[in-house]
N, C-alpha and C. Protein backbone atom coordinates (compact mmCIF):
# COMPACT_ATOMS: atom_id res chain seq x y z
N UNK A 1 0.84 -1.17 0.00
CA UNK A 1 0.00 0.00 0.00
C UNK A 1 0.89 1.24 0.00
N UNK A 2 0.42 2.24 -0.67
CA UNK A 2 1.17 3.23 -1.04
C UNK A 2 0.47 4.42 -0.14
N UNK A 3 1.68 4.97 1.05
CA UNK A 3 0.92 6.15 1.89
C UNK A 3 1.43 6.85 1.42
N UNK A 4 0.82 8.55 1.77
CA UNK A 4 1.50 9.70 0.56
C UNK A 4 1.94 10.87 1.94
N UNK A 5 2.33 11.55 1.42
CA UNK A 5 3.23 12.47 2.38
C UNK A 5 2.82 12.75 3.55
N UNK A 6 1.40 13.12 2.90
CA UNK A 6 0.25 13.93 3.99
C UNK A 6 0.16 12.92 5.41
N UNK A 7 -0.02 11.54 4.81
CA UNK A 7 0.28 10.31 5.91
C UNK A 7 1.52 10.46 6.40
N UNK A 8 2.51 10.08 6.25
CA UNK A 8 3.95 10.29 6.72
C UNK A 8 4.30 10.91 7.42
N UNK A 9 3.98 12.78 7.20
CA UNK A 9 4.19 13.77 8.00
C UNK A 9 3.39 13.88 9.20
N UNK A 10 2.00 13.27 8.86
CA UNK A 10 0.93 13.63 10.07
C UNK A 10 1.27 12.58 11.06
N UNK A 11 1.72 11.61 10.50
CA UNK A 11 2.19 10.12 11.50
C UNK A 11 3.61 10.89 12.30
N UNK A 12 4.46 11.21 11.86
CA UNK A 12 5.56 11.67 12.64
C UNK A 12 5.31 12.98 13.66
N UNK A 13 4.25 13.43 13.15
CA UNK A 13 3.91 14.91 14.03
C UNK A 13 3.07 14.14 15.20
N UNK A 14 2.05 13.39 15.07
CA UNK A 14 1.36 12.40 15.99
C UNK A 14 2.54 11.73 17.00
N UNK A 15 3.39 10.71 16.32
CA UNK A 15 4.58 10.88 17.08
C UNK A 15 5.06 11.44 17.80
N UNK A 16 5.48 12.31 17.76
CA UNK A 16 6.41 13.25 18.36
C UNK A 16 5.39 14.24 19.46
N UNK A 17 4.74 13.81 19.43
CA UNK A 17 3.65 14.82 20.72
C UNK A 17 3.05 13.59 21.54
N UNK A 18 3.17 12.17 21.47
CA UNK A 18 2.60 11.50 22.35
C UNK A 18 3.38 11.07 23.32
N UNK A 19 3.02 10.64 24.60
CA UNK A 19 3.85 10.30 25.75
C UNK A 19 4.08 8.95 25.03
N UNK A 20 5.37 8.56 26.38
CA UNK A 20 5.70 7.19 25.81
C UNK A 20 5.64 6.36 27.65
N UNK A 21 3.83 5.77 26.63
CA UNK A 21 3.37 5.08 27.75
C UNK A 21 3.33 3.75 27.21
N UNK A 22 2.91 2.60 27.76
CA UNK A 22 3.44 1.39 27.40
C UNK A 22 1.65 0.44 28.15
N UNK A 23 0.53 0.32 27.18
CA UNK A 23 -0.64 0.25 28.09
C UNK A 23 -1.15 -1.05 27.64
N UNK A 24 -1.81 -2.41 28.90
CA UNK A 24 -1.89 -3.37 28.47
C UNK A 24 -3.56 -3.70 27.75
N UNK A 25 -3.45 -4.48 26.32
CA UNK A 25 -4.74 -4.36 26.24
C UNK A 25 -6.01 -5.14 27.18
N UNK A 26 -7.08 -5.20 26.85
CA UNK A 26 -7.97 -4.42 25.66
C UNK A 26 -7.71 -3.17 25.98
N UNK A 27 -7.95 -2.06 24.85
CA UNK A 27 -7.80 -0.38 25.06
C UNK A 27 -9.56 -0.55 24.46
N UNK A 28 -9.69 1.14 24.87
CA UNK A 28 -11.08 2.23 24.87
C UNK A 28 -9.69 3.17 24.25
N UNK A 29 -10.39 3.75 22.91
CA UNK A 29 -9.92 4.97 22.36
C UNK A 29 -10.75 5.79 22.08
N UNK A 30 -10.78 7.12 22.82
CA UNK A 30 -11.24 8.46 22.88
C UNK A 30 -10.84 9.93 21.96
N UNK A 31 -11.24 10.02 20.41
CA UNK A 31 -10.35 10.30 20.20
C UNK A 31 -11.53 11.76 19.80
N UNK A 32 -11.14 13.70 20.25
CA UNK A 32 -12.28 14.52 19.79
C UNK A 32 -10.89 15.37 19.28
N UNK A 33 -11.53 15.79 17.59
CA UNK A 33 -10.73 16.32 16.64
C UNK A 33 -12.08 17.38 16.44
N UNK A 34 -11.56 18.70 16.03
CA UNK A 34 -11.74 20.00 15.17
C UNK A 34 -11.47 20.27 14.02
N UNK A 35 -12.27 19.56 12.90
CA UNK A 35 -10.81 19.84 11.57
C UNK A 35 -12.54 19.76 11.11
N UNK A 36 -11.56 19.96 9.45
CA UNK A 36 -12.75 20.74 8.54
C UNK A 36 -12.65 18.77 7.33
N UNK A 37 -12.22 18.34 7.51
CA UNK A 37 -11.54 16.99 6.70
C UNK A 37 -12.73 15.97 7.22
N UNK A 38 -13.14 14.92 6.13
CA UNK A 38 -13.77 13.73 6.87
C UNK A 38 -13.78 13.11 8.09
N UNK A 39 -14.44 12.74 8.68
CA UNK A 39 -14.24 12.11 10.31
C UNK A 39 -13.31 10.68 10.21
N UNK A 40 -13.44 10.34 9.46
CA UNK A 40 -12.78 9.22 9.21
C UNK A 40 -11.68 9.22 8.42
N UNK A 41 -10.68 10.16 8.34
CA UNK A 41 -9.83 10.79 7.05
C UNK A 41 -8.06 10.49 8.59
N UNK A 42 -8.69 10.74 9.75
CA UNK A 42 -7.34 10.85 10.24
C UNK A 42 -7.12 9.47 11.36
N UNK A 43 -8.02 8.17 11.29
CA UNK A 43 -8.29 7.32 12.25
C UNK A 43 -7.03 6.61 12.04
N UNK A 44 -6.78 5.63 10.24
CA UNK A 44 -5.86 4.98 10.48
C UNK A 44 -4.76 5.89 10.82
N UNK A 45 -4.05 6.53 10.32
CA UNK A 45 -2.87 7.58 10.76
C UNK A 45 -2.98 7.28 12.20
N UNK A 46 -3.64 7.66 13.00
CA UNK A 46 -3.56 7.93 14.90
C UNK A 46 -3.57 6.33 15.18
N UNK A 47 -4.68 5.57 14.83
CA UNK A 47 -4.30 4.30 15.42
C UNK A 47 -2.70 3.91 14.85
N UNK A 48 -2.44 3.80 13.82
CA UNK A 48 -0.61 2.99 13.29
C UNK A 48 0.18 3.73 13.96
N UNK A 49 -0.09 5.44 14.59
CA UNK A 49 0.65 5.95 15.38
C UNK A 49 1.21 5.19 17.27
N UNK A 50 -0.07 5.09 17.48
CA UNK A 50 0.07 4.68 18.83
C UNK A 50 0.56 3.12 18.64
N UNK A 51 0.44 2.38 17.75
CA UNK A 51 1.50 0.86 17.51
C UNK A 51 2.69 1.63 17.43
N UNK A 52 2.79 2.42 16.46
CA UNK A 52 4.26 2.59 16.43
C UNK A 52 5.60 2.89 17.49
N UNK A 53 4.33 4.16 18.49
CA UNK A 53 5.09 5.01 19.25
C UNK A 53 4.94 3.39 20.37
N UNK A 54 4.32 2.66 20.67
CA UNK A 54 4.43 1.29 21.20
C UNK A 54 3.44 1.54 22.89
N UNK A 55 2.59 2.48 22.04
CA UNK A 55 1.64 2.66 23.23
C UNK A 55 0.43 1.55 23.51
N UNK A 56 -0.01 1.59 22.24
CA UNK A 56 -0.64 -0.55 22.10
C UNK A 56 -0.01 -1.01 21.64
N UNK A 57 -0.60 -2.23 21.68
CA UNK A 57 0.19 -3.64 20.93
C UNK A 57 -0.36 -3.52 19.52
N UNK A 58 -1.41 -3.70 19.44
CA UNK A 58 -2.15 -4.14 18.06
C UNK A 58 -3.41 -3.55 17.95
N UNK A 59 -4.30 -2.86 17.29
CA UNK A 59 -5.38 -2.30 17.26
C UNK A 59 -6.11 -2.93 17.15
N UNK A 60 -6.43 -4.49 16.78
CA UNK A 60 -7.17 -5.47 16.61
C UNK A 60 -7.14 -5.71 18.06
N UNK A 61 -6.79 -4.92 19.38
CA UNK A 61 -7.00 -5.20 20.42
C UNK A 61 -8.16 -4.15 21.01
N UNK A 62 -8.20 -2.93 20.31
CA UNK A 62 -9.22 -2.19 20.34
C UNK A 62 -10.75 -2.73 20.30
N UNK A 63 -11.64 -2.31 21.65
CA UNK A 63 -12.64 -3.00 21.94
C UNK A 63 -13.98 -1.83 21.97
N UNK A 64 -13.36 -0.62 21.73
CA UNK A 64 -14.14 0.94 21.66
C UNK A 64 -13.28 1.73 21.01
N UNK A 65 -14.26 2.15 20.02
CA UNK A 65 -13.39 3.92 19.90
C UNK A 65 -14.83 4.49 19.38
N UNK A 66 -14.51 6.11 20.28
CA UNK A 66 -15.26 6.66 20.24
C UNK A 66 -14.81 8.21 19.39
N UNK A 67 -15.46 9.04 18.47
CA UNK A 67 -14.79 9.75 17.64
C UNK A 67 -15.97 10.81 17.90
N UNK A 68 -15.34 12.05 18.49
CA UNK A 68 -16.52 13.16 18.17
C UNK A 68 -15.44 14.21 17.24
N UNK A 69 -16.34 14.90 16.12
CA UNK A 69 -15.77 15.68 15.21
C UNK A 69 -16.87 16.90 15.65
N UNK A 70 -15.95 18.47 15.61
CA UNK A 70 -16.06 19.80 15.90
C UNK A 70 -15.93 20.11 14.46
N UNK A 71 -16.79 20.45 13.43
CA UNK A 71 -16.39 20.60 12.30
C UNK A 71 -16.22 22.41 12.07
N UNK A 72 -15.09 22.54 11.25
CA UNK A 72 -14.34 24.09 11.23
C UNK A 72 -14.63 24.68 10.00
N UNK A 73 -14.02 25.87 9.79
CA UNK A 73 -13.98 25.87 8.34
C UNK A 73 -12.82 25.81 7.63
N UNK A 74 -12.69 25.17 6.37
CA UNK A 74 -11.05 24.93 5.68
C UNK A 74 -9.99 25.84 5.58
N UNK A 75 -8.66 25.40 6.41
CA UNK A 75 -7.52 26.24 6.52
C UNK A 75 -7.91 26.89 8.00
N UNK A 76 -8.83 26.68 8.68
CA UNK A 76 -9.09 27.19 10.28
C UNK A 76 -7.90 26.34 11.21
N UNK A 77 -7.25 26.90 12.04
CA UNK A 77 -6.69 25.56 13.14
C UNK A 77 -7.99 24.90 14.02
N UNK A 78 -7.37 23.69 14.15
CA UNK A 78 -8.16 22.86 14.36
C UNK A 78 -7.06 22.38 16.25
N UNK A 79 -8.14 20.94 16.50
CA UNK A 79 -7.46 20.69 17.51
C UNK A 79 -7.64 19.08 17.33
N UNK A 80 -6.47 18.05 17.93
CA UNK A 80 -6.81 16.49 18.17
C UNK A 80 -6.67 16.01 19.67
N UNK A 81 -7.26 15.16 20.04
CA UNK A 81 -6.91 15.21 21.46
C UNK A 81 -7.26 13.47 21.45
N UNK A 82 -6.49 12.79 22.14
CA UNK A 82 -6.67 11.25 21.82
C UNK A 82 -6.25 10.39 23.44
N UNK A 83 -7.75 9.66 23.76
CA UNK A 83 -7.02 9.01 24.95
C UNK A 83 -6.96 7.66 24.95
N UNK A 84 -6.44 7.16 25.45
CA UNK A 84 -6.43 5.66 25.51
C UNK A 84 -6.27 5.25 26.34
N UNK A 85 -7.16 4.00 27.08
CA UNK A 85 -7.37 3.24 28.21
C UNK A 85 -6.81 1.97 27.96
N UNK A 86 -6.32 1.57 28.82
CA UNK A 86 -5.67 0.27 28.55
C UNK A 86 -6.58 -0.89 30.15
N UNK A 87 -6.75 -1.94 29.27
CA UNK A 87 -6.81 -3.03 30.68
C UNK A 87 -7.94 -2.43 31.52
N UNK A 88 -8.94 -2.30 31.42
CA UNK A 88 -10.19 -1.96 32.15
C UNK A 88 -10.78 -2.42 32.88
């Protein structure tokens, strides 16, 4: 599968702002975004983020996610805010 920049860059910026917590599953993911983009346009990006950064194991361990979208207008800043529960 071929990801394109926009993936790449948003995955490393996701990166680089998350703690490095280490959480056992099942997870609950909480995730409320502000953007003007599909609701479903930034899910895989944030979930392959938190495998990566090695905050879950596997997202096929994901047992909830819950997604509220603040919709903006295009080129507005926006906001993401993402939690994750581990082991409930």
């Amino acid at each position: 599968m071929y990801l394109d920049k926009n993936y790449t860059d948003f995955k490393k910026l996701l990166i680089a702002n998350m703690k490095n917590v280490n959480l056992d599953p099942p997870y609950v993911i909480k995730i409320e975004t502000a953007c003007y983009h599909d609701i479903d346009n930034p899910i895989k990006c944030i979930l392959d983020s938190l495998e990566t950064k090695g905050i879950i194991d596997n997202d096929r361990n994901i047992l909830q996610l819950d997604i509220i979208k603040y919709p903006i207008a295009k080129n507005k800043p926006g906001h993401l805010i993402i939690e994750v529960i581990g082991r409930f």
